[in-house]
C-alpha atoms as a PDB file:
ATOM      1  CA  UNK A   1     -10.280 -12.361  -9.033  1.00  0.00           C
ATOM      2  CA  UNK A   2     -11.678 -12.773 -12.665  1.00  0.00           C
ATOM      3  CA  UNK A   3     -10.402 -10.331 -15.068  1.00  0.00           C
ATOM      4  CA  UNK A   4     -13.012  -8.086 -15.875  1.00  0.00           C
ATOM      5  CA  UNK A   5     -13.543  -6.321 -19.413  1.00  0.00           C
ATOM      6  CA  UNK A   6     -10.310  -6.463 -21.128  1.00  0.00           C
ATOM      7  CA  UNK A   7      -8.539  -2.973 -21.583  1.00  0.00           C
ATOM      8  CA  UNK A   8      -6.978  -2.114 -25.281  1.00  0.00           C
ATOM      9  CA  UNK A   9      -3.395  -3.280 -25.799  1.00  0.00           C
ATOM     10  CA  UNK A  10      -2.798   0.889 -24.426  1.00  0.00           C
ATOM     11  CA  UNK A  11      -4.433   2.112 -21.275  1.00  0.00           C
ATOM     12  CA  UNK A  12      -4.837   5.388 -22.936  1.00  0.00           C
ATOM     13  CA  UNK A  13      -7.156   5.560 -25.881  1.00  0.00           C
ATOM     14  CA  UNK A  14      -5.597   7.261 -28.976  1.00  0.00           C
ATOM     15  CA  UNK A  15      -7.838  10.355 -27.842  1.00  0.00           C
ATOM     16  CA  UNK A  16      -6.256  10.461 -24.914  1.00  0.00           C
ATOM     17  CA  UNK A  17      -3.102  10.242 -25.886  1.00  0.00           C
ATOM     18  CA  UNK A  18      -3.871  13.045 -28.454  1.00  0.00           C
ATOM     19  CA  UNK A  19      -4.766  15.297 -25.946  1.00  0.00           C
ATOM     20  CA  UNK A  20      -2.132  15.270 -23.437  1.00  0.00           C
ATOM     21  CA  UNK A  21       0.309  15.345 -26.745  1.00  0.00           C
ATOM     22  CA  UNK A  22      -1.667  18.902 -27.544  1.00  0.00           C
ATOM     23  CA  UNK A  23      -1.300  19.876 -23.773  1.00  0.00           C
ATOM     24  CA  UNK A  24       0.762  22.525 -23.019  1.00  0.00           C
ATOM     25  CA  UNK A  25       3.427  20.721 -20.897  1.00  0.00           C
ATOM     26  CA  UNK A  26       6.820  19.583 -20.532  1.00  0.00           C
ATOM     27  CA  UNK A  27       8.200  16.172 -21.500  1.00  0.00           C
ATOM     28  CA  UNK A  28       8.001  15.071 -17.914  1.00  0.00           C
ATOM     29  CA  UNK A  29       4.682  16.406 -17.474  1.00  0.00           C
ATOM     30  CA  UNK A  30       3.315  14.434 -20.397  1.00  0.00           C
ATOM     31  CA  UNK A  31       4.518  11.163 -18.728  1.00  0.00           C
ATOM     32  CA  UNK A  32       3.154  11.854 -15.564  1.00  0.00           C
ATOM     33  CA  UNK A  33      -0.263  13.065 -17.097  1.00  0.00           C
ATOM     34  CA  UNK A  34      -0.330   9.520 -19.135  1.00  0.00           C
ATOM     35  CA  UNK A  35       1.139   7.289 -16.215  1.00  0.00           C
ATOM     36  CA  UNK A  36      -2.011   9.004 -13.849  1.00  0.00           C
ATOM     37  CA  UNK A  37      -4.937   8.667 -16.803  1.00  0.00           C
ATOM     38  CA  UNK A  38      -3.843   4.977 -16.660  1.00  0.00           C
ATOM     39  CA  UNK A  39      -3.630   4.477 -13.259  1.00  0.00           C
ATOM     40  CA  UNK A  40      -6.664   5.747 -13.092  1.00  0.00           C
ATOM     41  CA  UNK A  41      -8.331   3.509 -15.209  1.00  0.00           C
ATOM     42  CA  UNK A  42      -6.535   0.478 -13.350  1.00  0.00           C
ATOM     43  CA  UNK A  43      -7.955   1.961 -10.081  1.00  0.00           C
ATOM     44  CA  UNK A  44     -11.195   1.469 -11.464  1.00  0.00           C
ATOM     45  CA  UNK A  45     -10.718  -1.781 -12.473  1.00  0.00           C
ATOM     46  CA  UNK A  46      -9.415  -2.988  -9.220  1.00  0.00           C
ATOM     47  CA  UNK A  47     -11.932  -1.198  -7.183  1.00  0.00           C
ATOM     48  CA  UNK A  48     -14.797  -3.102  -9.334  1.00  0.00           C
ATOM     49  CA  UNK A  49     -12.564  -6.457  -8.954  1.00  0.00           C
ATOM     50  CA  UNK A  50     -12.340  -6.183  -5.014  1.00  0.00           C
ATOM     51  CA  UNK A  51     -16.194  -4.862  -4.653  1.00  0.00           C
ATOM     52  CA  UNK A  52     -14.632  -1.446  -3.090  1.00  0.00           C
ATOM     53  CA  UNK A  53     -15.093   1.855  -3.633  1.00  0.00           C
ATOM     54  CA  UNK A  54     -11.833   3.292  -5.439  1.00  0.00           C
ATOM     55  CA  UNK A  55     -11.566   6.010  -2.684  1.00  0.00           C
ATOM     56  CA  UNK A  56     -11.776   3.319  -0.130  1.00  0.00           C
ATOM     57  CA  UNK A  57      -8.856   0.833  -1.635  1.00  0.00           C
ATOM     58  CA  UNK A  58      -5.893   0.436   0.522  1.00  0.00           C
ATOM     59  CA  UNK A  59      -2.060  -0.192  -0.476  1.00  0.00           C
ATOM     60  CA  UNK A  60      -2.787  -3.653   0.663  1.00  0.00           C
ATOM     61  CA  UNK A  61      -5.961  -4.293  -1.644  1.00  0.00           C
ATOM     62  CA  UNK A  62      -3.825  -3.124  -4.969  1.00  0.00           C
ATOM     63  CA  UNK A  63      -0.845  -5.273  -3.916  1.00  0.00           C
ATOM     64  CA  UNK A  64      -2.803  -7.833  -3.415  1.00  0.00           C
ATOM     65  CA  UNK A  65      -4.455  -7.333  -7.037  1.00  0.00           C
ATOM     66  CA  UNK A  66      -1.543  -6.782  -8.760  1.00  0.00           C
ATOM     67  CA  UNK A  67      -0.267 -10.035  -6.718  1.00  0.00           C
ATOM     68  CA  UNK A  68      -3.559 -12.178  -8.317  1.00  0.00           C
ATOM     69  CA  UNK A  69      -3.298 -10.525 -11.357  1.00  0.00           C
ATOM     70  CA  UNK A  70       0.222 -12.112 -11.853  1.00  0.00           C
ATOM     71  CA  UNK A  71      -0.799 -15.760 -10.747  1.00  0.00           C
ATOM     72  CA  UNK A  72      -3.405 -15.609 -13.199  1.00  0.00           C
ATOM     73  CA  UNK A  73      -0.762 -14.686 -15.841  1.00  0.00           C
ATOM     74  CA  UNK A  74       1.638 -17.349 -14.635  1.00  0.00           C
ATOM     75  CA  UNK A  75      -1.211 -20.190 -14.179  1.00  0.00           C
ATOM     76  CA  UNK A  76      -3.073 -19.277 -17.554  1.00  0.00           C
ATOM     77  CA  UNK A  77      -1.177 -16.834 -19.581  1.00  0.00           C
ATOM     78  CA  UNK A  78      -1.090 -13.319 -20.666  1.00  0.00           C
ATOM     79  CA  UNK A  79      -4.227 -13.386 -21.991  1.00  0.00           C
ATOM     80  CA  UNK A  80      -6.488 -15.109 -19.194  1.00  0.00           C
ATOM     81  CA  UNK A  81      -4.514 -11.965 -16.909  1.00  0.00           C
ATOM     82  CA  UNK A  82      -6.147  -8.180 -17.003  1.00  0.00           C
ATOM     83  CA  UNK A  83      -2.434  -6.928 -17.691  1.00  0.00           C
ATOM     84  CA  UNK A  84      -0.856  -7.778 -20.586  1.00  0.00           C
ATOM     85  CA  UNK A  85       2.528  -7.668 -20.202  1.00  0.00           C
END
């Protein structure tokens, strides 16, 4: 897997993050909103990494991803990986 287009240092643009601030739920809520508009976006990401469509993806596929995605960050660094942490 080669990284694709780099995500900002967030996974939620500052518009985003606005939004579900101005959203009418609880603390809780919030998190979970930002947590799935991320996940989202990571879905995508995998789904164009692996060549499958995002509703196709299986547990296996994303482990697997998240498994390469580490390697790459252990091999070449945080920066050569798509997750920056």
């Amino acid at each position: 897997m080669e990284a694709g287009p780099q995500p900002s240092a967030q996974f939620l643009t500052p518009e985003e993050s606005a939004d579900v601030d101005k959203a009418l739920l609880s603390s809780s809520e919030k998190f979970l909103t930002r947590l799935t508009i991320s996940s989202l976006r990571l879905l995508k990401q995998i789904a164009a990494d692996t060549e499958v469509p995002m509703e196709e993806l299986t547990h296996q596929q994303v482990i697997d991803w998240f498994e390469k995605d580490g390697k790459i960050r252990r091999d070449r660094g945080v920066e050569a990986a798509f997750l920056k942490w």
